[in-house]
PDB file of N, CA and C in Angstrom:
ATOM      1  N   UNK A   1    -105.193 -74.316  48.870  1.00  0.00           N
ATOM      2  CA  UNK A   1    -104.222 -74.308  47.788  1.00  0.00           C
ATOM      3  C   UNK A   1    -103.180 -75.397  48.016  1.00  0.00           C
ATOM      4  N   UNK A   2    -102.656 -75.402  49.166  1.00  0.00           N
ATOM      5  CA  UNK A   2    -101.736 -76.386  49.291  1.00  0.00           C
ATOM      6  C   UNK A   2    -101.880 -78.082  49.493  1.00  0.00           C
ATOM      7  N   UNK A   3    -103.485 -77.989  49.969  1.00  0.00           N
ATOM      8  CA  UNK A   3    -103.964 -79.436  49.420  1.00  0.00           C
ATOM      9  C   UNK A   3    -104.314 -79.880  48.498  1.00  0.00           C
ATOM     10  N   UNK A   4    -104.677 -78.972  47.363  1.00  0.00           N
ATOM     11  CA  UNK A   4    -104.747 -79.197  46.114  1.00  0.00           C
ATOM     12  C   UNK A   4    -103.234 -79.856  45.478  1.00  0.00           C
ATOM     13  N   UNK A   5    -102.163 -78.511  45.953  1.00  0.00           N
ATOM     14  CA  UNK A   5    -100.993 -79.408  45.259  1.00  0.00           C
ATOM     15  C   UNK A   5    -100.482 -80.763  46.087  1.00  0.00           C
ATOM     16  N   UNK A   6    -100.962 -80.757  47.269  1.00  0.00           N
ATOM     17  CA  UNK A   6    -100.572 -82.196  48.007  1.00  0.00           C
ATOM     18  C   UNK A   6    -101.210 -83.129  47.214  1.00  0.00           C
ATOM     19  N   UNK A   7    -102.292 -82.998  47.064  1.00  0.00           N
ATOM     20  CA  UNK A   7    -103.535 -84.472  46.200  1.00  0.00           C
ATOM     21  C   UNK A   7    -102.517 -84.330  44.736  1.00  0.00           C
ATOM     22  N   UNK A   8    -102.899 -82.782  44.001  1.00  0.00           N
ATOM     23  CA  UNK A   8    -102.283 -83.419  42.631  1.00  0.00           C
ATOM     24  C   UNK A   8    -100.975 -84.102  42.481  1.00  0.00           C
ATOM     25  N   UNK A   9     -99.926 -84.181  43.386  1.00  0.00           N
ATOM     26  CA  UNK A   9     -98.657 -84.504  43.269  1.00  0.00           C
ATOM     27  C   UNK A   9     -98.728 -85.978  44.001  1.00  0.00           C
ATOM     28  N   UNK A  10     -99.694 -86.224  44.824  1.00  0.00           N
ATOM     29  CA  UNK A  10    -100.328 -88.028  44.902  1.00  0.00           C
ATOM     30  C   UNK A  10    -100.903 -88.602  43.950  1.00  0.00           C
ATOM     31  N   UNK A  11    -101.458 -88.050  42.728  1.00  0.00           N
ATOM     32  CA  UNK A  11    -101.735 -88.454  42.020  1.00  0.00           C
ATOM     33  C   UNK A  11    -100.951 -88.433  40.428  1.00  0.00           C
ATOM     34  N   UNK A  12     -99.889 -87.420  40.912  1.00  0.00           N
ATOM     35  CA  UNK A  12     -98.612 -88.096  39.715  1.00  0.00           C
ATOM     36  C   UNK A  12     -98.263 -88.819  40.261  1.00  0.00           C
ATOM     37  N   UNK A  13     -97.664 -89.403  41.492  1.00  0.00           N
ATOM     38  CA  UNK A  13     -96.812 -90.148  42.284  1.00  0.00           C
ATOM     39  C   UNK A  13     -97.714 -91.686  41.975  1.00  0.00           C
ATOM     40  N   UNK A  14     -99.036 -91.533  41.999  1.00  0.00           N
ATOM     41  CA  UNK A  14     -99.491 -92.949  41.693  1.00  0.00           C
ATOM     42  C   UNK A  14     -99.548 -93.167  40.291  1.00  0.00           C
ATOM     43  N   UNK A  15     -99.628 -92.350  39.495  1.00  0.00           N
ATOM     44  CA  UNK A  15     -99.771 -92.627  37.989  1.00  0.00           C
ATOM     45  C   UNK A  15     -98.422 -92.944  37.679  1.00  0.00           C
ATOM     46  N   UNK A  16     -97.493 -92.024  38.430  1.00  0.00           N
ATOM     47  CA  UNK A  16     -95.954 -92.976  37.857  1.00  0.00           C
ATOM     48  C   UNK A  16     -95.470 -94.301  38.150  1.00  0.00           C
ATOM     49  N   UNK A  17     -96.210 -94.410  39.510  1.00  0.00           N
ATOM     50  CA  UNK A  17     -96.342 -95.814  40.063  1.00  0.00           C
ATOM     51  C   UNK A  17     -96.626 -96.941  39.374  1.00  0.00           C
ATOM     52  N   UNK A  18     -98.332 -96.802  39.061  1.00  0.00           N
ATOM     53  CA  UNK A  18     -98.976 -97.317  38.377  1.00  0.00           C
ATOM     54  C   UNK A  18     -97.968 -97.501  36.535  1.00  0.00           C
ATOM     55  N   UNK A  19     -97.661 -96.451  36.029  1.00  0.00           N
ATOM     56  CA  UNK A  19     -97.148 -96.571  34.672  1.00  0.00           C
ATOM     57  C   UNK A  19     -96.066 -97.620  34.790  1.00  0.00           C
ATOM     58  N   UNK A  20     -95.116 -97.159  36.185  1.00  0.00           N
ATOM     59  CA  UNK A  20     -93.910 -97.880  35.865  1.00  0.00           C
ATOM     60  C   UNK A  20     -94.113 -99.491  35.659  1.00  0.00           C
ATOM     61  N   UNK A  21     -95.395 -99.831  36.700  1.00  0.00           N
ATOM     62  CA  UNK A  21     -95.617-101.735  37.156  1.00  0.00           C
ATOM     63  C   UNK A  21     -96.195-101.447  35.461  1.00  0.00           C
ATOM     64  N   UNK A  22     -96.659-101.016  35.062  1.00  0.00           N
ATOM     65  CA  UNK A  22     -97.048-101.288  33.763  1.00  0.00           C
ATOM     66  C   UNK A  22     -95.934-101.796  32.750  1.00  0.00           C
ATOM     67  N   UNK A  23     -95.081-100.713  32.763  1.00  0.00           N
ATOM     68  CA  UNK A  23     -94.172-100.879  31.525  1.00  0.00           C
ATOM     69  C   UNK A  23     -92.744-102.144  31.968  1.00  0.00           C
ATOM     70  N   UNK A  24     -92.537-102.019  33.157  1.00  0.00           N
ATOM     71  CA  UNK A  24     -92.251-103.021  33.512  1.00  0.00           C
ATOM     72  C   UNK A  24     -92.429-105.021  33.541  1.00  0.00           C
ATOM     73  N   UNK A  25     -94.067-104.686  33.572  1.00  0.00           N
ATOM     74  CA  UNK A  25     -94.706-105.907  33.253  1.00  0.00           C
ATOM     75  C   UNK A  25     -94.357-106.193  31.266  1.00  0.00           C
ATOM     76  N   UNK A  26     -94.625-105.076  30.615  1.00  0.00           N
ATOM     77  CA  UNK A  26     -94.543-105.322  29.674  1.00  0.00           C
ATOM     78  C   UNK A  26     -93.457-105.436  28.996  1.00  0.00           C
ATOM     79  N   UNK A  27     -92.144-105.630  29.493  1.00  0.00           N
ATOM     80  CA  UNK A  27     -90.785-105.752  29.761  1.00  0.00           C
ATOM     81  C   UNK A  27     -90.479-106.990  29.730  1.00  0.00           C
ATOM     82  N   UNK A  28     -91.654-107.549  30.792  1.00  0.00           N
ATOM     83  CA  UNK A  28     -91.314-109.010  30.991  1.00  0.00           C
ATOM     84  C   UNK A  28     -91.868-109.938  29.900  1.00  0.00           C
ATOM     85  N   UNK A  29     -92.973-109.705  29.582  1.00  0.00           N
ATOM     86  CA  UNK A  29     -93.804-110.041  28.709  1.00  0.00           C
ATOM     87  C   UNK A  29     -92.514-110.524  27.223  1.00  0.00           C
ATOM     88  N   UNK A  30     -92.773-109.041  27.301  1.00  0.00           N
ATOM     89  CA  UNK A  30     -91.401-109.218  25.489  1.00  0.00           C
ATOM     90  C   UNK A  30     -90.638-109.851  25.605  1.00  0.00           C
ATOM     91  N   UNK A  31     -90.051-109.762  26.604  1.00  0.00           N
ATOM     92  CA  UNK A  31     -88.604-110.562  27.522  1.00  0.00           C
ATOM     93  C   UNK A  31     -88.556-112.112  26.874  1.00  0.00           C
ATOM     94  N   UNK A  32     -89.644-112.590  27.871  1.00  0.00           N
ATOM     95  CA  UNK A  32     -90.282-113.623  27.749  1.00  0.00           C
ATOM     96  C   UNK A  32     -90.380-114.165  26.157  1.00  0.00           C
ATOM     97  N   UNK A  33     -91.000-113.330  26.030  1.00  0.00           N
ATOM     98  CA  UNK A  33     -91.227-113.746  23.934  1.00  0.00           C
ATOM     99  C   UNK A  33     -90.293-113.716  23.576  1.00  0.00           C
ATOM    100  N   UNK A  34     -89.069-113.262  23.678  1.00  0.00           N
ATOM    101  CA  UNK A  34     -88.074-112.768  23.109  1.00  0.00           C
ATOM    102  C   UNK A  34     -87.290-114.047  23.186  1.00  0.00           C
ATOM    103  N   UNK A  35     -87.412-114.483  24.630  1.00  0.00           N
ATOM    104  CA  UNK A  35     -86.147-115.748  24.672  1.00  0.00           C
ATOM    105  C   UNK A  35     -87.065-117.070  23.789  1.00  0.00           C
ATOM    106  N   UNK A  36     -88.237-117.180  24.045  1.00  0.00           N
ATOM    107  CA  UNK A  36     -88.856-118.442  23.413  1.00  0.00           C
ATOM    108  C   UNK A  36     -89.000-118.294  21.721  1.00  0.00           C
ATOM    109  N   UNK A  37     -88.741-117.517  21.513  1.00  0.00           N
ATOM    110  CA  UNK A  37     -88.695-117.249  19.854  1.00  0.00           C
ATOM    111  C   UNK A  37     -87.064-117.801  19.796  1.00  0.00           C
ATOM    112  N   UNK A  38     -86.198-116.918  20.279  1.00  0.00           N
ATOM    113  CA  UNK A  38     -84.710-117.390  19.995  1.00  0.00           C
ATOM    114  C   UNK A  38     -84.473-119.083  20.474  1.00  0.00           C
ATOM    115  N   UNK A  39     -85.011-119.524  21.220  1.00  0.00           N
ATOM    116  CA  UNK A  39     -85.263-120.966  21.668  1.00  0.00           C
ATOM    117  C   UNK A  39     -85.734-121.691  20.312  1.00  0.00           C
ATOM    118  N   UNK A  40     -86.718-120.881  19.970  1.00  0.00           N
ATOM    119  CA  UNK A  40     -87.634-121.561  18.521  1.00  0.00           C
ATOM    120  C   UNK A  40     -86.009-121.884  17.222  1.00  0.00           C
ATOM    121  N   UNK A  41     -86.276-121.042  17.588  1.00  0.00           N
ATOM    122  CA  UNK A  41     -84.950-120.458  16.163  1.00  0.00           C
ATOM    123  C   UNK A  41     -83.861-121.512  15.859  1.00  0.00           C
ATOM    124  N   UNK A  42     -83.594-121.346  17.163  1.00  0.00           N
ATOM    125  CA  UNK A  42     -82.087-122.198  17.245  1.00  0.00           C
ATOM    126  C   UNK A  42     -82.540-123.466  17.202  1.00  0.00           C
ATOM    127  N   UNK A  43     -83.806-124.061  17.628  1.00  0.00           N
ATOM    128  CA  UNK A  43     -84.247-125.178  17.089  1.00  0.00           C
ATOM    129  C   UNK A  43     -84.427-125.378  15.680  1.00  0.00           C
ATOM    130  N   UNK A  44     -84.767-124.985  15.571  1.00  0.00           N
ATOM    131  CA  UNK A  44     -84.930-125.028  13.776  1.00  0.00           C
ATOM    132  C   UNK A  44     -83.778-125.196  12.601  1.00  0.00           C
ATOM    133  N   UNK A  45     -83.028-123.588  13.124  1.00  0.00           N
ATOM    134  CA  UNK A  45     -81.469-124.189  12.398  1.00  0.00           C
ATOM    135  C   UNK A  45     -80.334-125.364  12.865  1.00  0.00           C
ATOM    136  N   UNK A  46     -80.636-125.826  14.014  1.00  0.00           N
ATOM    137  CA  UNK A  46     -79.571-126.752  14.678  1.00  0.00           C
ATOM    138  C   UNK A  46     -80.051-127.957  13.579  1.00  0.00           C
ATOM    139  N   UNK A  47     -81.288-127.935  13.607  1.00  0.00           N
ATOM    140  CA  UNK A  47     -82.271-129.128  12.915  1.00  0.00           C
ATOM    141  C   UNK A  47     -81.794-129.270  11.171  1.00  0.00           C
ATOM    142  N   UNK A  48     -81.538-128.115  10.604  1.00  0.00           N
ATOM    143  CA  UNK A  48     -81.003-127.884   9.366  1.00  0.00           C
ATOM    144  C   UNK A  48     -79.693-127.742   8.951  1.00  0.00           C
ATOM    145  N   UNK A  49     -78.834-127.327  10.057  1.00  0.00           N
ATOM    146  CA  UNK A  49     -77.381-127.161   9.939  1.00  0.00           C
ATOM    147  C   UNK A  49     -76.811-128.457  10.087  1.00  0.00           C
ATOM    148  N   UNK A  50     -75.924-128.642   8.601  1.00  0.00           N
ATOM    149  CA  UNK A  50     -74.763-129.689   8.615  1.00  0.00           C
ATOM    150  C   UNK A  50     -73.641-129.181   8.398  1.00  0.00           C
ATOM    151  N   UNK A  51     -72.741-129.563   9.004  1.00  0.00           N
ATOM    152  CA  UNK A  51     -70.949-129.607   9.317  1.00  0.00           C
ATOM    153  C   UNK A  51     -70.648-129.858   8.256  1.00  0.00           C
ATOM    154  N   UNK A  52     -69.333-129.566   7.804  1.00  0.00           N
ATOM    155  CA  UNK A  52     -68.777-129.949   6.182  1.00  0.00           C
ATOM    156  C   UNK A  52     -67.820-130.286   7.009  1.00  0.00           C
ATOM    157  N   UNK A  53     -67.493-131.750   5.964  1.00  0.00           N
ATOM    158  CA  UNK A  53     -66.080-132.543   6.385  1.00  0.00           C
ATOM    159  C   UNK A  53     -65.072-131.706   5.793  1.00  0.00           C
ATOM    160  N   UNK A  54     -64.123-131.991   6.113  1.00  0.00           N
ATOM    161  CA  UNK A  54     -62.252-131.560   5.544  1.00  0.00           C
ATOM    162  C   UNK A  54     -61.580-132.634   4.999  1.00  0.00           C
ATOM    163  N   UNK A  55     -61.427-132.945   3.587  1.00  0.00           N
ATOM    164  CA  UNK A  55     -60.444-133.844   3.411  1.00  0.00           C
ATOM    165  C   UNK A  55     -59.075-133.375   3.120  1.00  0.00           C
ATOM    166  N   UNK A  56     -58.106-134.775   3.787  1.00  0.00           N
ATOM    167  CA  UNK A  56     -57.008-134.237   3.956  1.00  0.00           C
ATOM    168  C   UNK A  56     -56.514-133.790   2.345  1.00  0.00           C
ATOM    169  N   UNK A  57     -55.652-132.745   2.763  1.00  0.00           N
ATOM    170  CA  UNK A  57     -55.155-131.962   1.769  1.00  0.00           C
ATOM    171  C   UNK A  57     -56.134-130.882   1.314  1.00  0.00           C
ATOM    172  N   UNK A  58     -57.016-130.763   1.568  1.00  0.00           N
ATOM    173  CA  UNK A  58     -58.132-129.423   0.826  1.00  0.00           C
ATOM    174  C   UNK A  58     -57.589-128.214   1.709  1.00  0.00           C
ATOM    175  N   UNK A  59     -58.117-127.333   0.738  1.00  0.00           N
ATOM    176  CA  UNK A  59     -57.528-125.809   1.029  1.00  0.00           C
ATOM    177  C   UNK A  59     -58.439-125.238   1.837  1.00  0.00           C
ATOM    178  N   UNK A  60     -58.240-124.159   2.702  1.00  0.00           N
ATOM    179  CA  UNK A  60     -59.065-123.863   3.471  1.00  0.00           C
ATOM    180  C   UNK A  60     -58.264-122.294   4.219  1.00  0.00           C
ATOM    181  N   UNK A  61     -59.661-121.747   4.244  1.00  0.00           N
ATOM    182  CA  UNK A  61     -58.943-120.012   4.751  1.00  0.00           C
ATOM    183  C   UNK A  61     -58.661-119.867   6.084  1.00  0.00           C
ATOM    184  N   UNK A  62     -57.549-119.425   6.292  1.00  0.00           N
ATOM    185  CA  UNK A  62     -57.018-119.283   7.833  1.00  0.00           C
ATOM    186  C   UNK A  62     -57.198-118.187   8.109  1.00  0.00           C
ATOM    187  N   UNK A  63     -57.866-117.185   9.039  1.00  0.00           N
ATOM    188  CA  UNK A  63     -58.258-115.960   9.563  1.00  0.00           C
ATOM    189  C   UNK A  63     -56.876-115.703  10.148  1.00  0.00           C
ATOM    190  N   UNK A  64     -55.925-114.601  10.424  1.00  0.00           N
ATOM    191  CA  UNK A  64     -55.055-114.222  10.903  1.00  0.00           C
ATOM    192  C   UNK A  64     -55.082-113.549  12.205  1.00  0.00           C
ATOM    193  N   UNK A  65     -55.007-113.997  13.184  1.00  0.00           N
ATOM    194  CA  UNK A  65     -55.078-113.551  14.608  1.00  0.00           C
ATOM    195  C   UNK A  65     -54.401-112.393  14.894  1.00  0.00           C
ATOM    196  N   UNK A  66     -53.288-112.265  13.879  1.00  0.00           N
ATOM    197  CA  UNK A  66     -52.488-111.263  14.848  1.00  0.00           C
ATOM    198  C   UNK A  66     -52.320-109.492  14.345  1.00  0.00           C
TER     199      UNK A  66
END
């Protein structure tokens, strides 16, 4: 009886093992995708985004800090 629960509780202990390098890996994975997409991105709009000039005297909204 008690080697039964010794083995079955080695064999949660490796399946949690095993799950965690899993979900972990797949952590990295997304991770990974995650930054090279936002890399993509910001390429793209840097590539499309233009600055608007200010000429003197034009009106313009001041956000209030305080």
């Amino acid at each position: 009886m008690l080697l039964a629960q010794a083995e079955e509780e080695d064999l949660c202990d490796d399946w949690v093992a095993l799950h965690r390098e899993v979900l972990e890996n797949a952590w990295r994975v997304a991770n990974r995708n995650f930054e090279n997409k936002c890399q993509s991105r910001k390429l793209l709009y840097d590539k499309k985004a233009r600055g608007k000039t200010l000429d003197v005297g034009q009106r313009v909204l001041v956000r209030n800090l305080h």
